[in-house]
N, C-alpha and C. Protein backbone atom coordinates (compact mmCIF):
# COMPACT_ATOMS: atom_id res chain seq x y z
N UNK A 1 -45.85 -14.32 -18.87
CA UNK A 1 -46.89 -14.95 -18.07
C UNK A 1 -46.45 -15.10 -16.62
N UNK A 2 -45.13 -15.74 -16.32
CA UNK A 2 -44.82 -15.45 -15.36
C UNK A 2 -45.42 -13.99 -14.00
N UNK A 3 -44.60 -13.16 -14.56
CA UNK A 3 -44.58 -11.98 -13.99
C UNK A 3 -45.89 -11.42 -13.84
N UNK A 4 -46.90 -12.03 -14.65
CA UNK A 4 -48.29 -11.16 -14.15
C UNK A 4 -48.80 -12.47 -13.11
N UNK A 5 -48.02 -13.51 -13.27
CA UNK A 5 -48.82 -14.37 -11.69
C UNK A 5 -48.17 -14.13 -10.54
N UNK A 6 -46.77 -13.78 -10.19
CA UNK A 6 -45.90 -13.26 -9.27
C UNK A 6 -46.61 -12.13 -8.82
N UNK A 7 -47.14 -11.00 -9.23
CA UNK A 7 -47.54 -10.03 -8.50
C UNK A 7 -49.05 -10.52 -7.85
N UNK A 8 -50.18 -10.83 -8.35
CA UNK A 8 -51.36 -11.95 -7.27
C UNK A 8 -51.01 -12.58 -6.48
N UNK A 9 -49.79 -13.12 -6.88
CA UNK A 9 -49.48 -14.36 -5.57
C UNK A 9 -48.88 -13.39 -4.62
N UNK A 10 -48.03 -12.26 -4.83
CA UNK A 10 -47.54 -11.85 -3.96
C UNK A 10 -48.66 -10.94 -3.23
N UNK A 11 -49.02 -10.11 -3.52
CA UNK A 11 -50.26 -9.31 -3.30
C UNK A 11 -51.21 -10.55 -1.67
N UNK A 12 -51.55 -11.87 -2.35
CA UNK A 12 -52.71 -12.84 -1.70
C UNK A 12 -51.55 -13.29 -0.50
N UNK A 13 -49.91 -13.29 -0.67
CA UNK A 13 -49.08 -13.61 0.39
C UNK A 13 -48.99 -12.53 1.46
N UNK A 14 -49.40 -11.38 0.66
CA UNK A 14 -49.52 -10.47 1.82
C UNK A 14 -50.43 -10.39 2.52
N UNK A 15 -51.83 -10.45 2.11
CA UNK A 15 -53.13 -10.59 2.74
C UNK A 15 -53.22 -11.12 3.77
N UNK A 16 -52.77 -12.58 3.37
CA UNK A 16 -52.67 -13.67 4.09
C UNK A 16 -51.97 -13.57 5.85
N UNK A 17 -50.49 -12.87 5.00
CA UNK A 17 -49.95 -12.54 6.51
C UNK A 17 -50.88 -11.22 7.44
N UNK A 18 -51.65 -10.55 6.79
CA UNK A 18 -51.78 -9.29 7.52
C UNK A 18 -53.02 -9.53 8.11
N UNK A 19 -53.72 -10.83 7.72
CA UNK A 19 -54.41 -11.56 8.22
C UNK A 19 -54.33 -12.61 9.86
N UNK A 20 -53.50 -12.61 9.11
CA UNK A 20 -52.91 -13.75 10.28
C UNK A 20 -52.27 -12.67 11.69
N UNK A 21 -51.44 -11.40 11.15
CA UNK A 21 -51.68 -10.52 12.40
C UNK A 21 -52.31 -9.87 12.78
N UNK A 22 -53.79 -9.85 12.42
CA UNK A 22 -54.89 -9.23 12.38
C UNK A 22 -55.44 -9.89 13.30
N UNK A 23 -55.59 -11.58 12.88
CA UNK A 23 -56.52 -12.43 14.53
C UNK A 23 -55.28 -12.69 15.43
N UNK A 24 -54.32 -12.40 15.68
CA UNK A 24 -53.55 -12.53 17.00
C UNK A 24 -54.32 -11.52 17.81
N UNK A 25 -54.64 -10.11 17.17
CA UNK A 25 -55.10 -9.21 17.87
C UNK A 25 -55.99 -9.34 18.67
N UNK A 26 -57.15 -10.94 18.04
CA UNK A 26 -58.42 -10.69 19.01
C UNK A 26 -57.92 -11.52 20.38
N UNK A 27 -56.60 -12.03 20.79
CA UNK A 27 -56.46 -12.57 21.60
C UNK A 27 -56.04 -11.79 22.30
N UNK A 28 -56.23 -10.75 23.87
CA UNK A 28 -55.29 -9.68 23.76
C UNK A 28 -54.19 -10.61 24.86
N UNK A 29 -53.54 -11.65 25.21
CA UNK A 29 -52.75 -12.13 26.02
C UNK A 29 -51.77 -12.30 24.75
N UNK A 30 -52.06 -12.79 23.93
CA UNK A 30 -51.15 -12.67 22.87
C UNK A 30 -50.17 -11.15 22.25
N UNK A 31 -50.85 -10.17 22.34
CA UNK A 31 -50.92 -9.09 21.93
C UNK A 31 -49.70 -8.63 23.47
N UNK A 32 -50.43 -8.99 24.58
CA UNK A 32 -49.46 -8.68 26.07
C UNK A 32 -48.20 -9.04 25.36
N UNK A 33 -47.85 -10.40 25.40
CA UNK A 33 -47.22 -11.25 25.07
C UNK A 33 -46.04 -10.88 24.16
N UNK A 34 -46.57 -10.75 22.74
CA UNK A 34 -45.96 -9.76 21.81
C UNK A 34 -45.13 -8.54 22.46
N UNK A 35 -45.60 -8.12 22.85
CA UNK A 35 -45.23 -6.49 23.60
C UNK A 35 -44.06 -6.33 24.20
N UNK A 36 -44.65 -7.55 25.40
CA UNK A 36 -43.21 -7.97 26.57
C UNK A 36 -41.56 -8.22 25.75
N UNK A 37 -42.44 -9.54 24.78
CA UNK A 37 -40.93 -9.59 24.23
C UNK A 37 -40.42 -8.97 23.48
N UNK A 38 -40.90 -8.35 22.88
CA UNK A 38 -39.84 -6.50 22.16
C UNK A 38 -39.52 -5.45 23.11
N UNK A 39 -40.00 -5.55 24.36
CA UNK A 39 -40.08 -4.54 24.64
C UNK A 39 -38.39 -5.41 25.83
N UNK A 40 -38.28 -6.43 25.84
CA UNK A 40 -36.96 -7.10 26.19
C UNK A 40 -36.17 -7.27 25.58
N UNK A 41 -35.99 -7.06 24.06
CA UNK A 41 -35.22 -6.34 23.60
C UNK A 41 -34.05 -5.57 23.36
N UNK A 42 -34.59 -4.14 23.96
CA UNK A 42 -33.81 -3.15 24.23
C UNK A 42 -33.48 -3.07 25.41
C-alpha cells in the first residue's frame, strides 16, 4: 500500500513544483532576475 501512494504523491510533488515555475514566468522581472543570477555564476 505504501508504494502505490509514494508514486501520486510524488507525481502531484512534481506538478506542484512545475507549477510553481510555470507562474514565475508570468512575471518577466522575475524571469530577468533568474537569468542574471546564473548567468553570475560562471
Amino acid at each position: 500500500m505504501r508504494i502505490r501512494l509514494r508514486q501520486p504523491l510524488l507525481a502531484l510533488l512534481g506538478a506542484a513544483l512545475l507549477a510553481l515555475a510555470f507562474a514565475g514566468y508570468l512575471r518577466p522581472a522575475f524571469v530577468i532576475d533568474v537569468a542574471n543570477r546564473v548567468w553570475l555564476c560562471f
